[in-house]
PDB file of N, CA and C in Angstrom:
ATOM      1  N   UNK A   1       0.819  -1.188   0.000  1.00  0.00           N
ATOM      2  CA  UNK A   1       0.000   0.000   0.000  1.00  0.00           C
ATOM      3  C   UNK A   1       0.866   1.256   0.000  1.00  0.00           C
ATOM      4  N   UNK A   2       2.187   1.143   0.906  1.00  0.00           N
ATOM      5  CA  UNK A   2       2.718   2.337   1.062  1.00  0.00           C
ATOM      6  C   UNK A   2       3.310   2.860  -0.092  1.00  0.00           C
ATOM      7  N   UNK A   3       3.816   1.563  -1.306  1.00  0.00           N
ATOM      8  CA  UNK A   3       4.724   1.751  -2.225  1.00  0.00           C
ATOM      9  C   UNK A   3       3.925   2.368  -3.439  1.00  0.00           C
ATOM     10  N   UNK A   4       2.478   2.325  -3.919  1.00  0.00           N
ATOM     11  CA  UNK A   4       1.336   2.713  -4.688  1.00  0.00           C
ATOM     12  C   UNK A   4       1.319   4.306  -4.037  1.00  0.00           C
ATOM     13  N   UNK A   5       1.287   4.512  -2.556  1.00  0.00           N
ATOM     14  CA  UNK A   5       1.145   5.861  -2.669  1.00  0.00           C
ATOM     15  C   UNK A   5       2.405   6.832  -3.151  1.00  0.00           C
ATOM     16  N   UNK A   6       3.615   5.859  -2.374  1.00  0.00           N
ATOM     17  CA  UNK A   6       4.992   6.861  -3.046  1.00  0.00           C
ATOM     18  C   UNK A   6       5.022   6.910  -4.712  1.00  0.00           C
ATOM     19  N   UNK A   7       4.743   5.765  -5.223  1.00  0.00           N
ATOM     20  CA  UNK A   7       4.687   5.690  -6.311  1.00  0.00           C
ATOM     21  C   UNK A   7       3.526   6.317  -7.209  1.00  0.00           C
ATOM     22  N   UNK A   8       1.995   6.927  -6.867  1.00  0.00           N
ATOM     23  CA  UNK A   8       1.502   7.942  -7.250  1.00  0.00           C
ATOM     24  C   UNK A   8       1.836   9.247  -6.734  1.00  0.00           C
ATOM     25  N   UNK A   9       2.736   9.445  -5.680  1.00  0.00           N
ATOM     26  CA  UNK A   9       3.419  10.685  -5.489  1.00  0.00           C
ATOM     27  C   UNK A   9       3.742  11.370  -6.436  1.00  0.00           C
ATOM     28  N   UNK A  10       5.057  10.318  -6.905  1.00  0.00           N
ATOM     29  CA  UNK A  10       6.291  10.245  -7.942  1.00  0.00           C
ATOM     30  C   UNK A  10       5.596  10.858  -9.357  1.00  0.00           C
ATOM     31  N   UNK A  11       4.161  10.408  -9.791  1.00  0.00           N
ATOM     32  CA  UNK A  11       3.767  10.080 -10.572  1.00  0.00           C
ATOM     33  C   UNK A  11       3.092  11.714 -11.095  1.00  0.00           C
ATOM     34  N   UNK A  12       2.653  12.136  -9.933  1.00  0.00           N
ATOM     35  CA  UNK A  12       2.272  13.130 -10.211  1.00  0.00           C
ATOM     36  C   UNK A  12       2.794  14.394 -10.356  1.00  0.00           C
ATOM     37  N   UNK A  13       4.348  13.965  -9.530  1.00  0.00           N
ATOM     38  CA  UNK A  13       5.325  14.968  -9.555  1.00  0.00           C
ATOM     39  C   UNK A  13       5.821  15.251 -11.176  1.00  0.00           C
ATOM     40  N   UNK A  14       6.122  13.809 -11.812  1.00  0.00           N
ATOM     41  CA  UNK A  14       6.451  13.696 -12.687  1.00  0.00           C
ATOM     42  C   UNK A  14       5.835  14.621 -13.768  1.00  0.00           C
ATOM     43  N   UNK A  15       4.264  14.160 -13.761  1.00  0.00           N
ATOM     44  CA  UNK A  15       3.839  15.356 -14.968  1.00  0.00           C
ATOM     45  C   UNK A  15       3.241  16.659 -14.271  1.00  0.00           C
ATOM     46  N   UNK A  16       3.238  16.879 -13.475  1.00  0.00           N
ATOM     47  CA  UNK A  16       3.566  18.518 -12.853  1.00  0.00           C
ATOM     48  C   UNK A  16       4.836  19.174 -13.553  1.00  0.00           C
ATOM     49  N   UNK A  17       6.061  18.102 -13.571  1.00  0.00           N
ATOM     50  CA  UNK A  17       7.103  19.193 -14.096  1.00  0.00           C
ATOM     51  C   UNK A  17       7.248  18.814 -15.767  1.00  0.00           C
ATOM     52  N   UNK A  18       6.863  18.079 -16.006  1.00  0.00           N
ATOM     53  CA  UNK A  18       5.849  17.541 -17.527  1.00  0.00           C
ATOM     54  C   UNK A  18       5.496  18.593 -18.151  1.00  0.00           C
ATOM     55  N   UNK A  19       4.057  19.288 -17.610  1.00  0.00           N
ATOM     56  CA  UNK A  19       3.103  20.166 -17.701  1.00  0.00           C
ATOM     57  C   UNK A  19       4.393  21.553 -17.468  1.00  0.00           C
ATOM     58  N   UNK A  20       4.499  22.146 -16.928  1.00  0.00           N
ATOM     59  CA  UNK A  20       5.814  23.361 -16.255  1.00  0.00           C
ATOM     60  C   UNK A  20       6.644  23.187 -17.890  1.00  0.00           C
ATOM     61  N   UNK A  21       7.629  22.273 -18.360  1.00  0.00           N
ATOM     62  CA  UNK A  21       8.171  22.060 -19.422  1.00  0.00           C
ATOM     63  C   UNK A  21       7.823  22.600 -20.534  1.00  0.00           C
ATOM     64  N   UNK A  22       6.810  21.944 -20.588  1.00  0.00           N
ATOM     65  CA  UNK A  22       5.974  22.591 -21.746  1.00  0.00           C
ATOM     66  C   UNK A  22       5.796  23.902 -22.075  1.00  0.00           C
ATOM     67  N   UNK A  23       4.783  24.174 -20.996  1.00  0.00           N
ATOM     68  CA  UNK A  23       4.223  25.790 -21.070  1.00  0.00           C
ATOM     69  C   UNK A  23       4.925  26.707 -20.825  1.00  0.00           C
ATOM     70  N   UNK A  24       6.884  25.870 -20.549  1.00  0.00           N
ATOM     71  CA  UNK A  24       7.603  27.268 -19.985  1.00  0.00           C
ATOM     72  C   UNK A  24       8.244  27.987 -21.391  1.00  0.00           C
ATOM     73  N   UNK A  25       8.543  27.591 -22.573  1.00  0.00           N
ATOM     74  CA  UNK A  25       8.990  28.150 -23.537  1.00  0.00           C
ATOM     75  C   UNK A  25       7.610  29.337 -24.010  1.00  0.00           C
ATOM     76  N   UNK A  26       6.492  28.967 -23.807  1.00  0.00           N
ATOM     77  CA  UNK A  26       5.602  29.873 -24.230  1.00  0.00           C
ATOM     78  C   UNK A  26       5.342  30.954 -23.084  1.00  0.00           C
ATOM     79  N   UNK A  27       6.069  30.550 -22.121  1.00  0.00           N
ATOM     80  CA  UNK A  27       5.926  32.023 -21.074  1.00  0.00           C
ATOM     81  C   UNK A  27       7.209  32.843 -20.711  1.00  0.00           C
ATOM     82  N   UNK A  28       8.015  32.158 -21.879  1.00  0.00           N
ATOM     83  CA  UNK A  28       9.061  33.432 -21.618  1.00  0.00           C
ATOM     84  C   UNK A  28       8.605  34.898 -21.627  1.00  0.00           C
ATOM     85  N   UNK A  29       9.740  35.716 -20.568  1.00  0.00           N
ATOM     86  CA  UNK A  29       9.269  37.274 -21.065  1.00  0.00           C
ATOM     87  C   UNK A  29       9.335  38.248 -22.420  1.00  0.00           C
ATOM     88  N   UNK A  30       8.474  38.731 -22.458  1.00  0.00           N
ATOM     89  CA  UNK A  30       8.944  39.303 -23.871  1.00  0.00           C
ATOM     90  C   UNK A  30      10.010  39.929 -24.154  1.00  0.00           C
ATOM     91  N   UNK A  31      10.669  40.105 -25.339  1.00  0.00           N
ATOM     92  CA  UNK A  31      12.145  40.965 -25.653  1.00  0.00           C
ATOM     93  C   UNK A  31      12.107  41.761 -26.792  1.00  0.00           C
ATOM     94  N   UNK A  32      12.645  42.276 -26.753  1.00  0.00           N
ATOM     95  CA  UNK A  32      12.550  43.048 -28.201  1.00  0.00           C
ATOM     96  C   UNK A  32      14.256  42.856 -28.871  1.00  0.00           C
ATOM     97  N   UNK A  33      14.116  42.834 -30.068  1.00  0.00           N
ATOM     98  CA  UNK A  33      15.205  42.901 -31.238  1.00  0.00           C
ATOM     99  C   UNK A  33      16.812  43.752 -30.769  1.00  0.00           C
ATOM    100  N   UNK A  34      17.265  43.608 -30.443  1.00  0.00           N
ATOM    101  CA  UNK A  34      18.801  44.045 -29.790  1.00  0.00           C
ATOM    102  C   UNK A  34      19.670  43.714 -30.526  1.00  0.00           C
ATOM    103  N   UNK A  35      19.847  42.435 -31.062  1.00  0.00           N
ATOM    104  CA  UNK A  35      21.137  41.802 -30.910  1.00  0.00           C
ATOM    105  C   UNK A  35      21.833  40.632 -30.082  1.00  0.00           C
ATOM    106  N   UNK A  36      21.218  41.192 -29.085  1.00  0.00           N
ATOM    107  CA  UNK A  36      21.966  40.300 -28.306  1.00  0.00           C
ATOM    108  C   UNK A  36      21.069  39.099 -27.700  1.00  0.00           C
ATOM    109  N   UNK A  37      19.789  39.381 -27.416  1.00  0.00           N
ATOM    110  CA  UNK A  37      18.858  38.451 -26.573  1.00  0.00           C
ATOM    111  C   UNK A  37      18.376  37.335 -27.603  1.00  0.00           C
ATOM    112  N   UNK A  38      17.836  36.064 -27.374  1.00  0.00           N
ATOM    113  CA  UNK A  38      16.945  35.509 -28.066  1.00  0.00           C
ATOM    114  C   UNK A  38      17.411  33.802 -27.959  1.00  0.00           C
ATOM    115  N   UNK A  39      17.413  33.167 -29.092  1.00  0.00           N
ATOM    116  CA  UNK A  39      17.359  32.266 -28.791  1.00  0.00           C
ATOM    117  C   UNK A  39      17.648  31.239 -30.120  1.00  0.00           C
ATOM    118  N   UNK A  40      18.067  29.922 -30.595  1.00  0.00           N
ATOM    119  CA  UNK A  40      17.834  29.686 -31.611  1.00  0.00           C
ATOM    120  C   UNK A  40      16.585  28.751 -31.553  1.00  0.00           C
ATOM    121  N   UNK A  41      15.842  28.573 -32.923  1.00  0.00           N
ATOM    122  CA  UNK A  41      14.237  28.062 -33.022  1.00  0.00           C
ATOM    123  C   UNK A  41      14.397  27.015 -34.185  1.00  0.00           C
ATOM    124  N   UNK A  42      13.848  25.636 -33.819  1.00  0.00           N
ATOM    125  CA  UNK A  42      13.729  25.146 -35.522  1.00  0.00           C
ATOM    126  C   UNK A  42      12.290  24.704 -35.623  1.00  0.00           C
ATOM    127  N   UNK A  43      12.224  23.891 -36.245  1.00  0.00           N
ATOM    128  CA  UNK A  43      10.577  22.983 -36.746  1.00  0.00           C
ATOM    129  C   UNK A  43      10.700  22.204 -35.212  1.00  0.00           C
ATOM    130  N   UNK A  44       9.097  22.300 -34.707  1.00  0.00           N
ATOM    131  CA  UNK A  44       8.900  20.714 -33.789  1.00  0.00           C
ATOM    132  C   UNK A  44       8.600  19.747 -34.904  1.00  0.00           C
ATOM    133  N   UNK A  45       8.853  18.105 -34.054  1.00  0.00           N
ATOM    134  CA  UNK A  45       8.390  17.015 -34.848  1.00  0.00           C
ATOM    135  C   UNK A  45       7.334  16.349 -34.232  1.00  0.00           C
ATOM    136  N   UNK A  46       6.528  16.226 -34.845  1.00  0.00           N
ATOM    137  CA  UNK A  46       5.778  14.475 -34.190  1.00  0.00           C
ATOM    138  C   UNK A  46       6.395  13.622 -33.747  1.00  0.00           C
ATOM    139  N   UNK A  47       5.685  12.278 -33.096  1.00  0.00           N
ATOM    140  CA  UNK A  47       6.189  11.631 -32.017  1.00  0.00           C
ATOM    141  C   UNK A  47       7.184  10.404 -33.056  1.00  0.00           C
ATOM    142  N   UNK A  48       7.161  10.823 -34.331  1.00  0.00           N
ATOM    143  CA  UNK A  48       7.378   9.915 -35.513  1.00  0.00           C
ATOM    144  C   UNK A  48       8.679  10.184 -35.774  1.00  0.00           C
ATOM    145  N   UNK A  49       8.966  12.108 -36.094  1.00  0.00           N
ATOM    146  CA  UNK A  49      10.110  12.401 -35.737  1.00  0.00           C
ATOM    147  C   UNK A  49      10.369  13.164 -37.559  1.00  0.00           C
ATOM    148  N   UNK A  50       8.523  13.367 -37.587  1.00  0.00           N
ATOM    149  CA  UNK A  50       8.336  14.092 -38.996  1.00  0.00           C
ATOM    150  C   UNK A  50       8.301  15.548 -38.296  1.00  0.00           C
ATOM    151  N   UNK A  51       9.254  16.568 -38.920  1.00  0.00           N
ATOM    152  CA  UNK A  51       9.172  18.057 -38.817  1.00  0.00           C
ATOM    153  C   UNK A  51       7.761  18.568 -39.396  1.00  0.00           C
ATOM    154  N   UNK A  52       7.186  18.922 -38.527  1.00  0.00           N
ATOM    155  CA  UNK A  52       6.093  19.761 -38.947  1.00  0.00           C
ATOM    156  C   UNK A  52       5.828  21.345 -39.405  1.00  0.00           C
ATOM    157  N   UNK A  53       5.059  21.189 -40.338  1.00  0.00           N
ATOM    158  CA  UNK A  53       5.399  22.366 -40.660  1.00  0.00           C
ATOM    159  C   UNK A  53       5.010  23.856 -40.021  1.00  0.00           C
ATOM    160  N   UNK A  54       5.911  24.713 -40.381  1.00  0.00           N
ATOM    161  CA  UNK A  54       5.512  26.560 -39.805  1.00  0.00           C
ATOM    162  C   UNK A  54       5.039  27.416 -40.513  1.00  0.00           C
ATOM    163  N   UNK A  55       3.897  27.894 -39.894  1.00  0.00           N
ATOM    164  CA  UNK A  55       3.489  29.173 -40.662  1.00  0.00           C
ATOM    165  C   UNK A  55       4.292  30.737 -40.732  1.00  0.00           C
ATOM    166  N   UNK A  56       4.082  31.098 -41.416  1.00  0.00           N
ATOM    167  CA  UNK A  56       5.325  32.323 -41.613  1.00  0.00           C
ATOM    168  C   UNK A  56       4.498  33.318 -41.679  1.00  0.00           C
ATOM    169  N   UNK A  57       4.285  34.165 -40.843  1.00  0.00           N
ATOM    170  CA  UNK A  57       3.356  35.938 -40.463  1.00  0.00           C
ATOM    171  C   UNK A  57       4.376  36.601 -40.876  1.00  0.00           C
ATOM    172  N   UNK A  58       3.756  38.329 -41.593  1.00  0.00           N
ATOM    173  CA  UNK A  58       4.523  39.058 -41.995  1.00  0.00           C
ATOM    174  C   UNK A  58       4.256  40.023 -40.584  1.00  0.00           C
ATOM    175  N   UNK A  59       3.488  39.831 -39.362  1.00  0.00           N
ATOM    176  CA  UNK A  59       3.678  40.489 -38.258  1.00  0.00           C
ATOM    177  C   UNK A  59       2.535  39.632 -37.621  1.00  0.00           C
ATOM    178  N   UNK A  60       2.785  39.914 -36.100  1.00  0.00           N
ATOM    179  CA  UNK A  60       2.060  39.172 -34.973  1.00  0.00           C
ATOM    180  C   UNK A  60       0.854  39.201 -35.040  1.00  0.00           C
ATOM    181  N   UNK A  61      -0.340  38.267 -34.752  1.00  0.00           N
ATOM    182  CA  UNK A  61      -1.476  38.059 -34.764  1.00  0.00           C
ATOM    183  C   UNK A  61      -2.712  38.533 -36.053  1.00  0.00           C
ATOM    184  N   UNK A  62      -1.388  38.296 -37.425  1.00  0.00           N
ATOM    185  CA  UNK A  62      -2.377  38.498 -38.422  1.00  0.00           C
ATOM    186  C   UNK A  62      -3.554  37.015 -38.913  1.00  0.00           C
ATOM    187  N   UNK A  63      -4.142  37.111 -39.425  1.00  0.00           N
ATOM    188  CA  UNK A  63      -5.293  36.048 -39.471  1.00  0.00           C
ATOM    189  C   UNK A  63      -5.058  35.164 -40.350  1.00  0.00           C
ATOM    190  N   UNK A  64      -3.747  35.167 -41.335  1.00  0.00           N
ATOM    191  CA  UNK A  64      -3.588  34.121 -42.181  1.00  0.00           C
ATOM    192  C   UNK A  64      -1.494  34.433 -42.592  1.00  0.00           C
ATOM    193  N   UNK A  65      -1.192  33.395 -42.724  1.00  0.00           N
ATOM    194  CA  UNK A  65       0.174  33.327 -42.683  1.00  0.00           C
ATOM    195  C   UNK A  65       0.352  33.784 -44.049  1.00  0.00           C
ATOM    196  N   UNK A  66       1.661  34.573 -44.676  1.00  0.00           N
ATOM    197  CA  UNK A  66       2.228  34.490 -45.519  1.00  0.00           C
ATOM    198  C   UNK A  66       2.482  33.740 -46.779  1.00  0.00           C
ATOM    199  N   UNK A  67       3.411  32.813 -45.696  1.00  0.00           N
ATOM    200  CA  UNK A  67       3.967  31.366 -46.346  1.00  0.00           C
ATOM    201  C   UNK A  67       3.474  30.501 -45.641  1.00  0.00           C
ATOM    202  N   UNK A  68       3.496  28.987 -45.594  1.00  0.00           N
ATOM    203  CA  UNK A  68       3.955  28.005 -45.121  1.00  0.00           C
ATOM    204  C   UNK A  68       5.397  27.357 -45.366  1.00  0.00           C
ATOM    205  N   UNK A  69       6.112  26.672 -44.364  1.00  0.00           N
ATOM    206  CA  UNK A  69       7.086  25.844 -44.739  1.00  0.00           C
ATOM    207  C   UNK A  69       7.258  24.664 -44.184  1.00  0.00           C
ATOM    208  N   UNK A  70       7.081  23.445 -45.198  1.00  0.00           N
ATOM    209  CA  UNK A  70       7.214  22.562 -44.803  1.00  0.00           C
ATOM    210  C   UNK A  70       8.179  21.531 -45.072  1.00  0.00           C
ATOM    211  N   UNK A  71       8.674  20.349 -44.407  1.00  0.00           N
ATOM    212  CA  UNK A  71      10.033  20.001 -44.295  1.00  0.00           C
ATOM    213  C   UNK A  71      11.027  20.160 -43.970  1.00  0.00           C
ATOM    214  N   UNK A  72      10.666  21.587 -43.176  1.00  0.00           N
ATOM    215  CA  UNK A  72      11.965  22.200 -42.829  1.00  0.00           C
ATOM    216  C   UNK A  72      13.028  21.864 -41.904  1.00  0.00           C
ATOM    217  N   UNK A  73      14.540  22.039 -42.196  1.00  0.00           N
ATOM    218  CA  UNK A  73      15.334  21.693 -41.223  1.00  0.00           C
ATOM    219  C   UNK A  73      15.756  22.355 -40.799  1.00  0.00           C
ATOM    220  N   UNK A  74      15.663  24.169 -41.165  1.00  0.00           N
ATOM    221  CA  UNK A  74      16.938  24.789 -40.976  1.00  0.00           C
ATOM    222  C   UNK A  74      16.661  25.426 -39.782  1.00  0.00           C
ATOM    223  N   UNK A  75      17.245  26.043 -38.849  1.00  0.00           N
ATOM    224  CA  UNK A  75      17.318  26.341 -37.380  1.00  0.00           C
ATOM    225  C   UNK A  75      17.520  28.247 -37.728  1.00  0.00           C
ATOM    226  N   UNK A  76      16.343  29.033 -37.150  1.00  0.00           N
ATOM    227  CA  UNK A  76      16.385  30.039 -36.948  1.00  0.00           C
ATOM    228  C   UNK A  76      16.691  31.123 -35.954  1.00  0.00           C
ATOM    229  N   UNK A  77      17.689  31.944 -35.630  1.00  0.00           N
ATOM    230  CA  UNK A  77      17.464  32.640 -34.922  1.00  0.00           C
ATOM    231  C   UNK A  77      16.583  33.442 -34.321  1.00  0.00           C
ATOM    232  N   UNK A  78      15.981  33.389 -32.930  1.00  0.00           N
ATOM    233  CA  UNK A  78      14.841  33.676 -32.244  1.00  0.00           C
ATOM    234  C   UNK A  78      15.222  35.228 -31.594  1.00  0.00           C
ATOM    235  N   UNK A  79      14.677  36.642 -32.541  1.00  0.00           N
ATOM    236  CA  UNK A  79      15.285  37.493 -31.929  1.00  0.00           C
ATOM    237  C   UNK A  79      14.592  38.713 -31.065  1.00  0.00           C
ATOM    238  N   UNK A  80      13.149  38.267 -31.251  1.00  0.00           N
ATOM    239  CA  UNK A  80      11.984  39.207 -30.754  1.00  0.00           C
ATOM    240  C   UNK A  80      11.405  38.079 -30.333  1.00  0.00           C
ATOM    241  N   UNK A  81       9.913  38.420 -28.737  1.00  0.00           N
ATOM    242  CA  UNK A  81       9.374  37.690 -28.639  1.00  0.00           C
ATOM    243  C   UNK A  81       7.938  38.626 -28.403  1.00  0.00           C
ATOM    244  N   UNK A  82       6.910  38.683 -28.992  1.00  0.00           N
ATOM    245  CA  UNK A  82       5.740  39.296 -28.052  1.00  0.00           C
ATOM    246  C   UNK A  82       4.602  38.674 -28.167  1.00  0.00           C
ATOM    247  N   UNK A  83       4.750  38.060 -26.986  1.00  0.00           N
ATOM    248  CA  UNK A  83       3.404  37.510 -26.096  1.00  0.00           C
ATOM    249  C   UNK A  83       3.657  35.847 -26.721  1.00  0.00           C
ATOM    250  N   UNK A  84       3.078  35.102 -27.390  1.00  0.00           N
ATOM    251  CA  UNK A  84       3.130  33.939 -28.235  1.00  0.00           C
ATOM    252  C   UNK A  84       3.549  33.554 -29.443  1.00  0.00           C
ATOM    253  N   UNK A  85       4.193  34.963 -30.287  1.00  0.00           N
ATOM    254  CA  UNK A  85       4.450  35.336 -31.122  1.00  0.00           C
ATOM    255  C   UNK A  85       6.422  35.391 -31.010  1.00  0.00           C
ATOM    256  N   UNK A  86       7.012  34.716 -32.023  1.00  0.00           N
ATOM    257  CA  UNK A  86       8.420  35.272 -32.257  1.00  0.00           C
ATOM    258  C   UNK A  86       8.652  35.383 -33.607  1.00  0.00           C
ATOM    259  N   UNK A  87       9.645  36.681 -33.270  1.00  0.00           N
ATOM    260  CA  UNK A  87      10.544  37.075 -34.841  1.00  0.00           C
ATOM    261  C   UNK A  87      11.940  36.344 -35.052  1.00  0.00           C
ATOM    262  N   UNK A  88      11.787  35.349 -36.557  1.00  0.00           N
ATOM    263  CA  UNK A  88      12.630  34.845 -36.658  1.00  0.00           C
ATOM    264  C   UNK A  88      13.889  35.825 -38.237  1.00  0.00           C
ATOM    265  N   UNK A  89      15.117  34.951 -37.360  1.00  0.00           N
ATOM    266  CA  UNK A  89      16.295  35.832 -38.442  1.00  0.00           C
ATOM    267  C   UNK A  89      16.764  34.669 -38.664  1.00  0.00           C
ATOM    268  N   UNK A  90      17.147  35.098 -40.560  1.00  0.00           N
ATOM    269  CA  UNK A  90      17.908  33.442 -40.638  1.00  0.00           C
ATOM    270  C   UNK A  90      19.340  33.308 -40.292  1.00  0.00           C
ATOM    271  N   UNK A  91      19.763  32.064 -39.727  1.00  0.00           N
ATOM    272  CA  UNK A  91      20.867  31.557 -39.420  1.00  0.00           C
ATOM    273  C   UNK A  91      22.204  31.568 -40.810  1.00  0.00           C
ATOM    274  N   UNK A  92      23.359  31.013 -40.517  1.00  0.00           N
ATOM    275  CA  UNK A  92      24.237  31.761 -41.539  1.00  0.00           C
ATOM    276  C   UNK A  92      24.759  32.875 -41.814  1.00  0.00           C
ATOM    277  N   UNK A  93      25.863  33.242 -42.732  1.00  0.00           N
ATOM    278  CA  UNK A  93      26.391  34.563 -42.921  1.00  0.00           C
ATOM    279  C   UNK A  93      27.159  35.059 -41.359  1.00  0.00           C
ATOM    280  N   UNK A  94      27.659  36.088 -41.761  1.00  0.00           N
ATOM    281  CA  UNK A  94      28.969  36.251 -40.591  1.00  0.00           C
ATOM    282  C   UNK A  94      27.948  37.643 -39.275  1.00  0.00           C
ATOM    283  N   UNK A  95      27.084  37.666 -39.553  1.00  0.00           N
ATOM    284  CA  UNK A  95      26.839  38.495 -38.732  1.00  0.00           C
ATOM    285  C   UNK A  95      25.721  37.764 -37.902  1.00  0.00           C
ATOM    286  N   UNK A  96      25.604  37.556 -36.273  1.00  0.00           N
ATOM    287  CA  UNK A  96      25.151  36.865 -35.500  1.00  0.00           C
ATOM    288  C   UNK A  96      24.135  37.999 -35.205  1.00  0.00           C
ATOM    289  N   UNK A  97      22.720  36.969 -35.347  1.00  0.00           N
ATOM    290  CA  UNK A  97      21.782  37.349 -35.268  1.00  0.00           C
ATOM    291  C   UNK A  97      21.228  38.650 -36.322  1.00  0.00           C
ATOM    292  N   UNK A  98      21.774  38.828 -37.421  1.00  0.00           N
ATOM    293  CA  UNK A  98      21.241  40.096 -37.929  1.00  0.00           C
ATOM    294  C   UNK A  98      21.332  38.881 -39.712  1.00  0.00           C
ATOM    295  N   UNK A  99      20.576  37.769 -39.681  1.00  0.00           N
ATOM    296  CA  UNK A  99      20.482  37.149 -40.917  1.00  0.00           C
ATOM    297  C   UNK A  99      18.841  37.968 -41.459  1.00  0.00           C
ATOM    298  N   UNK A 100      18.868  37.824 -42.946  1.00  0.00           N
ATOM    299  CA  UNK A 100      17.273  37.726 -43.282  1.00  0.00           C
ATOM    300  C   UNK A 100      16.167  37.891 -42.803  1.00  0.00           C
ATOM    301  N   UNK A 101      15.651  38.500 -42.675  1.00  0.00           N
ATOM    302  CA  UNK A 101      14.273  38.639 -42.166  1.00  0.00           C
ATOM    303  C   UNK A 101      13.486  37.556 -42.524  1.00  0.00           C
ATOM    304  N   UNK A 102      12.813  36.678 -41.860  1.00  0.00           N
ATOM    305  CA  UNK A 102      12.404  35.383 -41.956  1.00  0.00           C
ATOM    306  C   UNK A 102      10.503  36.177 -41.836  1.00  0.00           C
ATOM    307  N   UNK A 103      10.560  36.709 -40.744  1.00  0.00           N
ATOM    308  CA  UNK A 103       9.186  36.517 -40.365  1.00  0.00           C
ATOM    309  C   UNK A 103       8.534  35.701 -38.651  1.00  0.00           C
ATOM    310  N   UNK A 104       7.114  36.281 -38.542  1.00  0.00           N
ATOM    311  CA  UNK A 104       6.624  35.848 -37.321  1.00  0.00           C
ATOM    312  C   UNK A 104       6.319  34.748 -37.186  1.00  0.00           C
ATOM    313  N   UNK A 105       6.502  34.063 -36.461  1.00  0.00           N
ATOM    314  CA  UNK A 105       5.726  32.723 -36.215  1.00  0.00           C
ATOM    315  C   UNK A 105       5.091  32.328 -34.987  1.00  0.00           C
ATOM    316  N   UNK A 106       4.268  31.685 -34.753  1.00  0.00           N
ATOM    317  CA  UNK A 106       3.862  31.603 -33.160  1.00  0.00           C
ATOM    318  C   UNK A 106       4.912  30.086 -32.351  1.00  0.00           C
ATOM    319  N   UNK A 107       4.994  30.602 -31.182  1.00  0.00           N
ATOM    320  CA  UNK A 107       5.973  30.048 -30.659  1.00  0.00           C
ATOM    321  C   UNK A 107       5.821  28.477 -30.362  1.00  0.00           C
ATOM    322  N   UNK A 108       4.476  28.262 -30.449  1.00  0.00           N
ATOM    323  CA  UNK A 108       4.015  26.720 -30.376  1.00  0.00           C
ATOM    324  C   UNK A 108       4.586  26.315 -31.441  1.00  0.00           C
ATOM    325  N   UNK A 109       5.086  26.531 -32.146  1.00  0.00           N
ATOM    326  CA  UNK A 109       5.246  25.852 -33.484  1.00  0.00           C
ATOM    327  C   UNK A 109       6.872  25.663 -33.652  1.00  0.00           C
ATOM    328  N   UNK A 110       7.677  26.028 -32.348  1.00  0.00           N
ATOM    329  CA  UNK A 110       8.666  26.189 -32.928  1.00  0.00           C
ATOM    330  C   UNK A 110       9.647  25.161 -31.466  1.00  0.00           C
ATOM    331  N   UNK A 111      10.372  24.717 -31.952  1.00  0.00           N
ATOM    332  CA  UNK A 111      11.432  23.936 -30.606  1.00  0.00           C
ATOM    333  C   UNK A 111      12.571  25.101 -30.254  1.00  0.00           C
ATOM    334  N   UNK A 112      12.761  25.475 -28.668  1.00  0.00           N
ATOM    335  CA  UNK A 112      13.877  26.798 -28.508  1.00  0.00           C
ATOM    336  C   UNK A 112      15.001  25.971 -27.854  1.00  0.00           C
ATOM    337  N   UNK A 113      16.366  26.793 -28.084  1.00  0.00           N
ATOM    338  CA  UNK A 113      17.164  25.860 -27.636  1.00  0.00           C
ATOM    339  C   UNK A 113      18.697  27.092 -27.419  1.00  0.00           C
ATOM    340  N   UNK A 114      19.549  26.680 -27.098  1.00  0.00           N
ATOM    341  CA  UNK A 114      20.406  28.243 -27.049  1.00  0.00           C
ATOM    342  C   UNK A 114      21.066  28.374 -28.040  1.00  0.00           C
ATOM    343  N   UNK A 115      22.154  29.152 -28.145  1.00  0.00           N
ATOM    344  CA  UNK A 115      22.311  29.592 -29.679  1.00  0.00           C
ATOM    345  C   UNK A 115      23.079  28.899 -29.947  1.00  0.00           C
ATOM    346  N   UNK A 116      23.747  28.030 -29.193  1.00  0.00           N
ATOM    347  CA  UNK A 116      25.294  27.087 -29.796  1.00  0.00           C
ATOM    348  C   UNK A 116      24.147  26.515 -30.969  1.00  0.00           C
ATOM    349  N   UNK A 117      23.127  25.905 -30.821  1.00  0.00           N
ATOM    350  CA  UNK A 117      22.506  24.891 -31.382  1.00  0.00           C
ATOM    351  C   UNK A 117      21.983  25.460 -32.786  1.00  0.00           C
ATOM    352  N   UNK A 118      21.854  26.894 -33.252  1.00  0.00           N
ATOM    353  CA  UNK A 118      21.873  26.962 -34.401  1.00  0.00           C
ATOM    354  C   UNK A 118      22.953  26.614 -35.526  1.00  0.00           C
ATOM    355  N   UNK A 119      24.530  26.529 -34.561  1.00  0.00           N
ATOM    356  CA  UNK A 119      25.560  26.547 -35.195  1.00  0.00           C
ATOM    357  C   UNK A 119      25.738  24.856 -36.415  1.00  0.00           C
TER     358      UNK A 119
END
């Protein structure tokens, strides 16, 4: 009996910090475009380990995307964030963080990770 309760303890601890994981990339604070702050971003995958695809906004909370891109591999620099919304810059070329103007995307859509990982 005692080992069922430690063991639904455990259990619940587990996806408490499960749940926290998740929702913590979408509650970062917001930043604005510097230079220096941000983050690198690529495609999430399914549990299959297929990249799914991103919608591409020409600014935050417009009602229909740009582009789509799908298949994508390439890893973007994450250099604005507001609210659920990030501005991506493309990776490459000698100047860090000041690539291409990529466009908005919402942050669910995107895996964050630090910047070694765009390299």
């Amino acid at each position: 009996m005692n080992f069922c309760r430690v063991y639904l303890k455990f259990a619940i601890a587990t996806m408490f910090l499960f749940v926290l994981t998740i929702s913590s990339a979408q509650n970062l604070a917001d930043f604005k475009e510097d230079g220096s702050t941000g983050s690198c971003g690529w495609a999430k995958q399914d549990k299959n380990g297929k990249t799914l695809p991103i919608s591409i906004y020409a600014s935050p909370n417009e009602s229909s995307p740009s582009k789509t891109i799908n298949h994508d591999s390439n890893y973007y620099w994450v250099v604005e964030k507001k609210g659920t919304w990030v501005k991506l810059r493309a990776t490459g070329g000698p100047q860090f963080l000041n690539g291409s103007l990529v466009g908005w995307v919402k942050i669910s859509q995107l895996q964050l990770g630090a910047f070694r990982n765009c390299n």
